[in-house]
Protein backbone atom coordinates (compact mmCIF):
# COMPACT_ATOMS: atom_id res chain seq x y z
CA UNK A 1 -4.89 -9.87 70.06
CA UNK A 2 -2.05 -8.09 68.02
CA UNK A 3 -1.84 -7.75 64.28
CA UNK A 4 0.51 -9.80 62.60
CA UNK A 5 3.21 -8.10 60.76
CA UNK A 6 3.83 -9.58 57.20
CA UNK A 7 6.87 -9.03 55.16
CA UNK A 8 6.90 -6.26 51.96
CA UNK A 9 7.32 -9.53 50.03
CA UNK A 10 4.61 -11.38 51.21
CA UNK A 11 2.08 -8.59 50.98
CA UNK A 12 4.26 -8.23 46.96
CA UNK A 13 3.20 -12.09 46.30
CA UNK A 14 -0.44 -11.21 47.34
CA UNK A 15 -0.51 -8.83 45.67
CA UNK A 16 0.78 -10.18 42.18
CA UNK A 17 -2.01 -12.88 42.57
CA UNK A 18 -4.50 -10.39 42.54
CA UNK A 19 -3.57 -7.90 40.03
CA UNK A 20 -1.58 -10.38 37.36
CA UNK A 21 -2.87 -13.51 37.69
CA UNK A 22 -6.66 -12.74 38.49
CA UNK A 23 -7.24 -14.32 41.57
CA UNK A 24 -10.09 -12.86 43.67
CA UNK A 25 -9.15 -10.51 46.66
CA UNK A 26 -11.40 -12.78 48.74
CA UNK A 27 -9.67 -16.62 47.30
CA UNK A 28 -6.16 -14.92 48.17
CA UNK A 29 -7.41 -13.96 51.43
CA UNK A 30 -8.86 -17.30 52.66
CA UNK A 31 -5.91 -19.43 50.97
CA UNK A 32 -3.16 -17.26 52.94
CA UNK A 33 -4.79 -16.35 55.78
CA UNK A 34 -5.17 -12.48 55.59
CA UNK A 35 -8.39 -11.00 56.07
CA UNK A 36 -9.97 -9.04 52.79
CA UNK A 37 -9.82 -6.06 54.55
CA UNK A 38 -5.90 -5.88 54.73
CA UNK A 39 -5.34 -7.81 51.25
CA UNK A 40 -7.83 -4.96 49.68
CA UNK A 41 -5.25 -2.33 51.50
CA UNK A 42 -2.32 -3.55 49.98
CA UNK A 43 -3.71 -3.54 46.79
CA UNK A 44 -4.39 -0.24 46.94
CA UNK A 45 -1.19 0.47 48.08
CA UNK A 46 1.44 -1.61 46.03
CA UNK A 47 -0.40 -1.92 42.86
CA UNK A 48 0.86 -0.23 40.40
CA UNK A 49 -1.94 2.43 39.08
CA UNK A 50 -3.51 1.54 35.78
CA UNK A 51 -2.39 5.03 33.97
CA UNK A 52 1.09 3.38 34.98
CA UNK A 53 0.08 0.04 33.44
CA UNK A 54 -1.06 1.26 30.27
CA UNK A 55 1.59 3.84 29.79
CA UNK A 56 4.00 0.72 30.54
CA UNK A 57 2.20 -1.33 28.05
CA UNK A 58 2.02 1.69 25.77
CA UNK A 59 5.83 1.70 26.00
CA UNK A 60 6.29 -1.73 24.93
CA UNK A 61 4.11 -1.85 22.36
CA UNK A 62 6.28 1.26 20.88
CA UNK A 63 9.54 -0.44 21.31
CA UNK A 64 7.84 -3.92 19.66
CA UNK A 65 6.80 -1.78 16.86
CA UNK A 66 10.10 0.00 15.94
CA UNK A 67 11.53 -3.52 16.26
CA UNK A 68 9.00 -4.51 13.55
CA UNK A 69 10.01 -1.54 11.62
CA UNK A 70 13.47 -1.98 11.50
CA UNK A 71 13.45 -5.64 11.10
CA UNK A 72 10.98 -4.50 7.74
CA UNK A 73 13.72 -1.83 6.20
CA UNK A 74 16.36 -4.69 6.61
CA UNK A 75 13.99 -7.34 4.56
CA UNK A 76 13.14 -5.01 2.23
CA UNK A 77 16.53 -4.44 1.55
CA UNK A 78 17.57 -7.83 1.02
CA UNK A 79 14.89 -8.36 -1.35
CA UNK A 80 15.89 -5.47 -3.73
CA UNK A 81 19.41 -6.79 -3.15
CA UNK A 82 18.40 -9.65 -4.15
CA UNK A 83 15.91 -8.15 -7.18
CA UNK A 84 18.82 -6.32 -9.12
CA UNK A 85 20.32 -8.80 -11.66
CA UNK A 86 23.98 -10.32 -11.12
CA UNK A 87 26.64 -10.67 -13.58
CA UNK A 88 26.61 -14.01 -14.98
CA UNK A 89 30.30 -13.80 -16.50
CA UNK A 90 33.44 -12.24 -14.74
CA UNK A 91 35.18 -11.48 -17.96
CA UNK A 92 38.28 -8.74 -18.14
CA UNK A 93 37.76 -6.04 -20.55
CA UNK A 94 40.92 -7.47 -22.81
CA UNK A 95 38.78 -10.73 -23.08
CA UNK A 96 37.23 -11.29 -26.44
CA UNK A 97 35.31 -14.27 -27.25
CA UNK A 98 35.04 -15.46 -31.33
CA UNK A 99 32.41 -17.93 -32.37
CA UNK A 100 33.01 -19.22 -35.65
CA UNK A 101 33.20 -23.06 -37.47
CA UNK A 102 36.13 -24.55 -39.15
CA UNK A 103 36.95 -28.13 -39.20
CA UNK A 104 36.89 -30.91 -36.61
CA UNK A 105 41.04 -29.81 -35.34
CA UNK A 106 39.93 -26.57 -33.63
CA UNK A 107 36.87 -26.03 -30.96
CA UNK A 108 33.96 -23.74 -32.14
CA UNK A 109 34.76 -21.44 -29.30
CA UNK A 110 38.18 -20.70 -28.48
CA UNK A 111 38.83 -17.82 -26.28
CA UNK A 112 41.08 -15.11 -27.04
CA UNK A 113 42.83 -12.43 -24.87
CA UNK A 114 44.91 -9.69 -25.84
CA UNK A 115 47.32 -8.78 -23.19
C-alpha cells in the first residue's frame, strides 16, 4: 500500500491546529485522516521551536511597550501644554486701558491707544 503524499500546506494547516489552536495531535489525526505517527512528525518538523516563539513574543512585547512609551511622552506633553496658563487678553503694548467715573455721557471704561 503506498504512502500518500500530502501537500506542505496541508501538513502547515495540521500543523497550526496543533500548535495555535490546541487541538490534540490524536483529534487532528482522526478528523483528517493522518495517522499520529506522521501528524507527530510534522510537528516536529514545521513547528516553529519554542526559544523562537518566545523570542518572537519577546519581540512584540518590546515593540508594544515602546509604543506605550511614546504614546506616554506625547500625553504628557499635552498635559503640561495644556497646564501652563494662556493669555486671557491680546492687547498691543501702545494699548492703555483707564478706569475712572464721570457722568452718565461717557462709558466707565473707554479704551485708549496711543499710536
Amino acid at each position: 500500500m503506498a504512502k500518500p503524499k500530502f501537500p506542505e500546506e496541508f501538513k502547515l494547516e495540521e500543523v497550526r491546529q496543533v500548535v495555535e489552536r490546541g487541538y490534540t495531535v490524536s483529534d487532528v489525526a482522526k478528523r483528517q485522516g493522518v495517522s499520529v505517527q506522521s501528524l507527530y512528525k510534522w510537528v516536529k518538523e514545521y513547528s516553529p521551536d519554542a526559544t523562537d516563539r518566545y523570542e518572537a513574543e519577546l519581540k512584540d512585547v518590546r515593540r508594544e511597550n515602546l509604543k506605550l512609551k511614546a504614546d506616554l511622552r506625547r500625553a504628557q506633553e499635552e498635559r503640561d501644554i495644556l497646564k501652563k496658563p494662556q493669555r486671557i487678553s491680546q492687547k498691543t503694548r501702545s494699548e492703555v486701558r483707564l478706569y475712572f467715573s464721570c457722568s452718565r455721557e461717557i462709558s466707565s471704561e473707554a479704551p485708549v491707544s496711543y499710536a
